[in-house]
PDB file of N, CA and C in Angstrom:
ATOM      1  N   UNK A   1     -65.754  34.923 -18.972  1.00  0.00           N
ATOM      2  CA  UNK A   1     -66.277  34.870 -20.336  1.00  0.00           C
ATOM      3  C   UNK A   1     -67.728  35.345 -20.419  1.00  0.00           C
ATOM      4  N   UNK A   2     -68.239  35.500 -19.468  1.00  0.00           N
ATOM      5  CA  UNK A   2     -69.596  36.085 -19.658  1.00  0.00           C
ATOM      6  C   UNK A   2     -70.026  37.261 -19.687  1.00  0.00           C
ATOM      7  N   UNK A   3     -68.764  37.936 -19.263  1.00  0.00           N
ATOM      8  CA  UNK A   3     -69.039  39.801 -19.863  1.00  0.00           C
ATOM      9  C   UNK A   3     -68.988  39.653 -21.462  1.00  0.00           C
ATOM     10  N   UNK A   4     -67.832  38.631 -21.871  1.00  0.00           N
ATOM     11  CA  UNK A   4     -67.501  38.569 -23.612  1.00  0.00           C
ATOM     12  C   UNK A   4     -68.967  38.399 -24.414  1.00  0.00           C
ATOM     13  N   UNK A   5     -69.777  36.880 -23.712  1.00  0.00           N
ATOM     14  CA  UNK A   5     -70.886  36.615 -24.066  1.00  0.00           C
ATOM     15  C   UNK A   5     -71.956  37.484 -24.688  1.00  0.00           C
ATOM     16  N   UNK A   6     -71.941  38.607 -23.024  1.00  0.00           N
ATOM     17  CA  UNK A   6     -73.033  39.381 -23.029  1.00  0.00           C
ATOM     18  C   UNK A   6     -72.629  40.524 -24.359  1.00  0.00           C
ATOM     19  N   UNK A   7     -71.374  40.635 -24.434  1.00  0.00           N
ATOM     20  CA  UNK A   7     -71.322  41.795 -25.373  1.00  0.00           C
ATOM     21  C   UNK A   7     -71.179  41.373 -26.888  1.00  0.00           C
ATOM     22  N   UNK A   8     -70.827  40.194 -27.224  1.00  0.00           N
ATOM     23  CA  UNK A   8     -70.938  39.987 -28.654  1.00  0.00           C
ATOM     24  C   UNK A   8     -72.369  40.084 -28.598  1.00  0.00           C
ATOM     25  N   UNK A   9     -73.435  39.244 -27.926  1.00  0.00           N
ATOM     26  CA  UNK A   9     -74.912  39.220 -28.138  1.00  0.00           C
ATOM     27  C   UNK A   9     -75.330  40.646 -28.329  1.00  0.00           C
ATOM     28  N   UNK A  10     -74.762  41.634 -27.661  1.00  0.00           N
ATOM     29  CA  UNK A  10     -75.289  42.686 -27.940  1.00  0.00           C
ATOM     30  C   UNK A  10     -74.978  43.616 -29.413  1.00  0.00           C
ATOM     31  N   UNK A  11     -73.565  43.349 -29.329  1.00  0.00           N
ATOM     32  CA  UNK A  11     -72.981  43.993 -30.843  1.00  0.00           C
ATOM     33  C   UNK A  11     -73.687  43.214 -31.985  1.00  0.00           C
ATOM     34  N   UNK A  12     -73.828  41.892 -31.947  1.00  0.00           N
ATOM     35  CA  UNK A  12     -74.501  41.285 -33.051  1.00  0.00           C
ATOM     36  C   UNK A  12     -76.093  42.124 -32.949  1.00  0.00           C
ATOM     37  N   UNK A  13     -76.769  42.343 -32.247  1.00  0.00           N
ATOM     38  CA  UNK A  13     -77.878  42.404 -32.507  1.00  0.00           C
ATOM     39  C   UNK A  13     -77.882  43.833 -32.652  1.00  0.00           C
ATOM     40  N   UNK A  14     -77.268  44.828 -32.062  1.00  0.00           N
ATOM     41  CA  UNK A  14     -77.363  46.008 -33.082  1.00  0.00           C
ATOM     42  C   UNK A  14     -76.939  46.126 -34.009  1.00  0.00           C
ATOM     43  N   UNK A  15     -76.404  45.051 -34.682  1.00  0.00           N
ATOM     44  CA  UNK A  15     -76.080  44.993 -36.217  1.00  0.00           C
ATOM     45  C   UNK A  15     -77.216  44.302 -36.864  1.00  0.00           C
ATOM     46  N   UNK A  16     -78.285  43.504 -36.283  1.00  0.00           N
ATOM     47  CA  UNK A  16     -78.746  42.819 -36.803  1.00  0.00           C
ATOM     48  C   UNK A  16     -78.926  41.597 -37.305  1.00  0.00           C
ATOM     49  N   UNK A  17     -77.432  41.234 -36.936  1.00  0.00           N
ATOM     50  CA  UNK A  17     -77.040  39.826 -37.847  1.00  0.00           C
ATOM     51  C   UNK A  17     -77.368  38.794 -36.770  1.00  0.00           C
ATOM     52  N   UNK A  18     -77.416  37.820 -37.747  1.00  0.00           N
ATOM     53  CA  UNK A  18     -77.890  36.267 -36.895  1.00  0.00           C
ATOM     54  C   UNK A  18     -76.435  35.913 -36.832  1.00  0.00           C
ATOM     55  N   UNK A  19     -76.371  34.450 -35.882  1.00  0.00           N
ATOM     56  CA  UNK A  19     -75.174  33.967 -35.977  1.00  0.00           C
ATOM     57  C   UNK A  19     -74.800  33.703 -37.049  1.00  0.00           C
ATOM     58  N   UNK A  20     -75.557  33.117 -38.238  1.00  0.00           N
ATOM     59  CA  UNK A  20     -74.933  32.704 -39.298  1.00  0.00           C
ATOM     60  C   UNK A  20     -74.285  33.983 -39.924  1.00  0.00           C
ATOM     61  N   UNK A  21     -74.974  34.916 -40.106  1.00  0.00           N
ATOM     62  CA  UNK A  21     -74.969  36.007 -41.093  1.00  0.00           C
ATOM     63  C   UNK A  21     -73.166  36.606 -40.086  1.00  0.00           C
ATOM     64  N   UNK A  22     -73.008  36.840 -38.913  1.00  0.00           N
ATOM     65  CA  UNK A  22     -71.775  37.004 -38.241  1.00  0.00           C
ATOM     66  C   UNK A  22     -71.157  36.157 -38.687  1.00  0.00           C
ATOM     67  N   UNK A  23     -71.018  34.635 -38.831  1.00  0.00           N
ATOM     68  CA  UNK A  23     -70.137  33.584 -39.049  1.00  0.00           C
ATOM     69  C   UNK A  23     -68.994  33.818 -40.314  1.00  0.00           C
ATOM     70  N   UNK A  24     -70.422  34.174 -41.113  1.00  0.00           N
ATOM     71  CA  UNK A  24     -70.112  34.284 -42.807  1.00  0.00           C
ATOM     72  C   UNK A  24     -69.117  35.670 -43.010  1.00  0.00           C
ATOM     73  N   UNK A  25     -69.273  36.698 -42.181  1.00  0.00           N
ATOM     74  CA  UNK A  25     -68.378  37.769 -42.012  1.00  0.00           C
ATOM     75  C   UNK A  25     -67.105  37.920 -41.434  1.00  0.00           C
ATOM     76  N   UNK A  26     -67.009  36.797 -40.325  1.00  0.00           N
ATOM     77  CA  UNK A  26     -65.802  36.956 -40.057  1.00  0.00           C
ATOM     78  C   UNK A  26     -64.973  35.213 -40.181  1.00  0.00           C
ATOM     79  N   UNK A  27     -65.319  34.629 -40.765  1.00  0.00           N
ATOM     80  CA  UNK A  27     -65.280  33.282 -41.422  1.00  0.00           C
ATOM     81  C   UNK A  27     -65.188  32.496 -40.212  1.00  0.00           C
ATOM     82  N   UNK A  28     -66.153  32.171 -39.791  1.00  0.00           N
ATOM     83  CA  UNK A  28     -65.877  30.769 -38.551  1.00  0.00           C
ATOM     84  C   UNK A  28     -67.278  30.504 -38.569  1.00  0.00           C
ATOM     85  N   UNK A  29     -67.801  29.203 -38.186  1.00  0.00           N
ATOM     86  CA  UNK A  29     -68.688  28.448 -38.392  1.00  0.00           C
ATOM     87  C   UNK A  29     -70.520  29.421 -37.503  1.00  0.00           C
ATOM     88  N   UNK A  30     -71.152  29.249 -37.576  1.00  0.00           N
ATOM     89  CA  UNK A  30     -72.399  29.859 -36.974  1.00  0.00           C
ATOM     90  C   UNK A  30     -72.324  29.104 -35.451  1.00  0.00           C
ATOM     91  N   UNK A  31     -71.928  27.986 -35.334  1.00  0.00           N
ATOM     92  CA  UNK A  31     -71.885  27.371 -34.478  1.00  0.00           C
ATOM     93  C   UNK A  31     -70.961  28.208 -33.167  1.00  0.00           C
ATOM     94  N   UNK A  32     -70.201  28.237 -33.605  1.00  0.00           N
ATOM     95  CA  UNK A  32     -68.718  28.606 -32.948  1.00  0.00           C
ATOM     96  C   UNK A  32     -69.279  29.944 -31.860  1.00  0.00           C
ATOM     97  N   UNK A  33     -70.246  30.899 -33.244  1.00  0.00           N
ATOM     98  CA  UNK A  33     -70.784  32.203 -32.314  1.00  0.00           C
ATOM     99  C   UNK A  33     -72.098  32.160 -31.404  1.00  0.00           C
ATOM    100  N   UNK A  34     -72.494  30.692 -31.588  1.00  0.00           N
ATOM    101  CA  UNK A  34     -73.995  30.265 -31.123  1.00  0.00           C
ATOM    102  C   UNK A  34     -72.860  29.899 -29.220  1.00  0.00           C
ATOM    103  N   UNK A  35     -71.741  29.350 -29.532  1.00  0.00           N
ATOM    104  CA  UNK A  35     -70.763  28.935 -28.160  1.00  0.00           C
ATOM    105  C   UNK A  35     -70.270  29.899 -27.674  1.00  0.00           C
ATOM    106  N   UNK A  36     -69.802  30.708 -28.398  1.00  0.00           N
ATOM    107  CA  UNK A  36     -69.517  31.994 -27.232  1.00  0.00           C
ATOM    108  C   UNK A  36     -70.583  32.367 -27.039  1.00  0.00           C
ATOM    109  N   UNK A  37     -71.695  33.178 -27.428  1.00  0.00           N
ATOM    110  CA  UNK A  37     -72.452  33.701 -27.168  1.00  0.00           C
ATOM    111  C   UNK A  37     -73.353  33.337 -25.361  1.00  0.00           C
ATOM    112  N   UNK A  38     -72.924  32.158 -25.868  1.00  0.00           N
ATOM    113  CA  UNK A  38     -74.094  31.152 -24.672  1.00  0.00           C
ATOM    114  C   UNK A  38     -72.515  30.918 -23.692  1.00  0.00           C
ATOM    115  N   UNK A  39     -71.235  31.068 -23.686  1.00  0.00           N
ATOM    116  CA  UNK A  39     -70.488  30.982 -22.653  1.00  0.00           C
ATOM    117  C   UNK A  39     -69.816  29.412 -22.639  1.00  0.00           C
ATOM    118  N   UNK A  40     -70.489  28.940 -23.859  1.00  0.00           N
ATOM    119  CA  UNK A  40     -70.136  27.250 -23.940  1.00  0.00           C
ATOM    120  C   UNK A  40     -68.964  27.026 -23.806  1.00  0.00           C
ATOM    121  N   UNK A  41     -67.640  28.122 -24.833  1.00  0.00           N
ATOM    122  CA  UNK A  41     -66.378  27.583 -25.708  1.00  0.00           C
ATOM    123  C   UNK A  41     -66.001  28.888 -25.636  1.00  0.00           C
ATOM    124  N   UNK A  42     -64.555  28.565 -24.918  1.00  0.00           N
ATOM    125  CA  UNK A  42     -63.149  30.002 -25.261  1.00  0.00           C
ATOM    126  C   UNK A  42     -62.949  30.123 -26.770  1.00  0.00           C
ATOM    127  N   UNK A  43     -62.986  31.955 -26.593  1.00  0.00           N
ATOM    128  CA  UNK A  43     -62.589  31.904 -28.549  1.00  0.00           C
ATOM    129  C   UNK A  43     -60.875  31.573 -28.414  1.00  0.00           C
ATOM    130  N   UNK A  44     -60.450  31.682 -29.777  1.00  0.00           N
ATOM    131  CA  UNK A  44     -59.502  31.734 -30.079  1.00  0.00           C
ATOM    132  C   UNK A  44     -59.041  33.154 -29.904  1.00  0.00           C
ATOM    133  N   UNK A  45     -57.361  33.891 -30.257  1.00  0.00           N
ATOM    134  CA  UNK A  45     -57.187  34.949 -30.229  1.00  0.00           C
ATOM    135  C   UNK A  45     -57.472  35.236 -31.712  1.00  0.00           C
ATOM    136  N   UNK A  46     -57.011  34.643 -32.497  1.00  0.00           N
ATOM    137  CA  UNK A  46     -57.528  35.465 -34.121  1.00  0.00           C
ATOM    138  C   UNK A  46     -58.445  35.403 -33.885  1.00  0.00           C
ATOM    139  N   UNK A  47     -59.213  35.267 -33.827  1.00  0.00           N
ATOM    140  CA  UNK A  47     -61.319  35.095 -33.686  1.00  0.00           C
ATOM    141  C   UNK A  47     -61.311  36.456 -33.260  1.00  0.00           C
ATOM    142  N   UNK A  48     -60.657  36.376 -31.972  1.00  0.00           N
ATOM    143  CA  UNK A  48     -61.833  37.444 -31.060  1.00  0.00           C
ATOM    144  C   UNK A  48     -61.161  38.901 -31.953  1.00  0.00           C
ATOM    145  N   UNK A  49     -59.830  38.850 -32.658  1.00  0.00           N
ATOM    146  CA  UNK A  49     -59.274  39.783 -33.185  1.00  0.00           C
ATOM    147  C   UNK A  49     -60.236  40.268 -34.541  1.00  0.00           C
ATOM    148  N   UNK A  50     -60.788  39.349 -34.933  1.00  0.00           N
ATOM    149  CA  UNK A  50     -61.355  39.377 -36.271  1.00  0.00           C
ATOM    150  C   UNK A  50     -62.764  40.224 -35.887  1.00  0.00           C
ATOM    151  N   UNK A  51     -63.241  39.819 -34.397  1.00  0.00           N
ATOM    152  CA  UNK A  51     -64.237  39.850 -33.942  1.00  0.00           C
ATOM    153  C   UNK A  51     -64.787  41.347 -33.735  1.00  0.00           C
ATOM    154  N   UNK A  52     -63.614  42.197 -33.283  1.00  0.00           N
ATOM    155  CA  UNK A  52     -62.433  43.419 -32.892  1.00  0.00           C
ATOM    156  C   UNK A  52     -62.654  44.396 -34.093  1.00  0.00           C
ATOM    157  N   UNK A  53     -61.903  43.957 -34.573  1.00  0.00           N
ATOM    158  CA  UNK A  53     -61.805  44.531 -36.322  1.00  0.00           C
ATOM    159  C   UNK A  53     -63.444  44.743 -36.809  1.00  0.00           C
ATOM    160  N   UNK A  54     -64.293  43.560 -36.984  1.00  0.00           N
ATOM    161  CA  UNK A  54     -65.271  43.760 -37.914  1.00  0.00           C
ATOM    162  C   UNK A  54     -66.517  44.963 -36.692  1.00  0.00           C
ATOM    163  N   UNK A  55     -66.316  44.619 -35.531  1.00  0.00           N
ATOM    164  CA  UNK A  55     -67.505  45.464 -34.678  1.00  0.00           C
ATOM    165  C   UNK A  55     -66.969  46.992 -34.773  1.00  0.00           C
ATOM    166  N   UNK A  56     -65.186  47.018 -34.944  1.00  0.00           N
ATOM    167  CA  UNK A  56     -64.527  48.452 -34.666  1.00  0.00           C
ATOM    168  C   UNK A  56     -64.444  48.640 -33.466  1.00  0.00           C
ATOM    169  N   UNK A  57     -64.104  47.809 -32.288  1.00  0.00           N
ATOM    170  CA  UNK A  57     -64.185  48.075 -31.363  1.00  0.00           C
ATOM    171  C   UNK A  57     -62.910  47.059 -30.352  1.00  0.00           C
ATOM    172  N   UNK A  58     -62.142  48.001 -29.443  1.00  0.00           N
ATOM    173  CA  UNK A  58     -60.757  47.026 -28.721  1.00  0.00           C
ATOM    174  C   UNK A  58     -61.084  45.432 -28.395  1.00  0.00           C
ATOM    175  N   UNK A  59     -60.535  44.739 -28.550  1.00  0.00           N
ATOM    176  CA  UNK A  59     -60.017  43.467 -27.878  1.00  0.00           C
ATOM    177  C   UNK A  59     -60.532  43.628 -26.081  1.00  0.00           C
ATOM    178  N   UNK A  60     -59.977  44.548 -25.485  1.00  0.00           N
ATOM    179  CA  UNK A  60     -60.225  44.736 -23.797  1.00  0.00           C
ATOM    180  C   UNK A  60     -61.848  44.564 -23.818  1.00  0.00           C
ATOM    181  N   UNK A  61     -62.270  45.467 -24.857  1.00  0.00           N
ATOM    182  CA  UNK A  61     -64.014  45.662 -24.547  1.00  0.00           C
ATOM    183  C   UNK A  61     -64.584  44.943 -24.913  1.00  0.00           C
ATOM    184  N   UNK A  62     -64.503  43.896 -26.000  1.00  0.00           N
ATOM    185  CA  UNK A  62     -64.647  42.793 -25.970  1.00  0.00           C
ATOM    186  C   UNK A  62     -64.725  42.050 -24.652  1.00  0.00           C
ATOM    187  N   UNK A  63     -63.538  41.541 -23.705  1.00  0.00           N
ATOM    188  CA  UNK A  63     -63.192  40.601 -22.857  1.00  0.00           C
ATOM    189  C   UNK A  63     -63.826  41.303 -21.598  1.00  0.00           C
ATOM    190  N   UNK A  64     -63.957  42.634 -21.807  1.00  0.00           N
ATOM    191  CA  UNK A  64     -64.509  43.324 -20.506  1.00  0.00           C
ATOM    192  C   UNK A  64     -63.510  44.054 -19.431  1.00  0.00           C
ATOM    193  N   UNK A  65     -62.321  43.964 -20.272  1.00  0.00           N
ATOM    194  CA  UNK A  65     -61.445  44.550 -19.485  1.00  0.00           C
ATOM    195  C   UNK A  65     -61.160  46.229 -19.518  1.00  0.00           C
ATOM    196  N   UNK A  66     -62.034  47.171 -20.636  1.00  0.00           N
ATOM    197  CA  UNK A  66     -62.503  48.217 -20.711  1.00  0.00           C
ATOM    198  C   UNK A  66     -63.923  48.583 -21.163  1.00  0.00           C
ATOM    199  N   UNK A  67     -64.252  49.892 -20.615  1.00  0.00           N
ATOM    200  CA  UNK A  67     -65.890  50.127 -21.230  1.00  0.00           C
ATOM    201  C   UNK A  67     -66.156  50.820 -21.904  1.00  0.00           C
ATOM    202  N   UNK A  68     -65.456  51.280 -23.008  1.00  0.00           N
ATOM    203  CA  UNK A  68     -65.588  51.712 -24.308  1.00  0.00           C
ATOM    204  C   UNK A  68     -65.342  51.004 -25.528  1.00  0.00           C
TER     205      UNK A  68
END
């Protein structure tokens, strides 16, 4: 989970958004992205799908299982 970590932190911040401002976009609590982020808490699969969808970018590269 800590390739996942490292790469939402990164997609969020070239977007700009805070956790909250991510939360509010893909509807799950600020909290939730403050726990992955930091490696605290496994997402869910809709999450990380939603997660997927809103960055435009695979599920694998997300989890780290590709690097594009």
């Amino acid at each position: 989970m800590k390739i996942f970590a490292e790469r939402l932190k990164d997609l969020r911040a070239e977007k700009s958004l805070s956790c909250q401002g991510l939360g509010k976009a893909i509807e799950v609590s600020a909290a939730a992205i403050c726990r992955w982020e930091n490696a605290m808490h496994d997402i869910k699969g809709e999450d990380l799908v939603k997660l997927a969808k809103f960055f435009e970018v695979t599920t694998d590269y997300l989890l780290g299982l590709a690097d594009y």
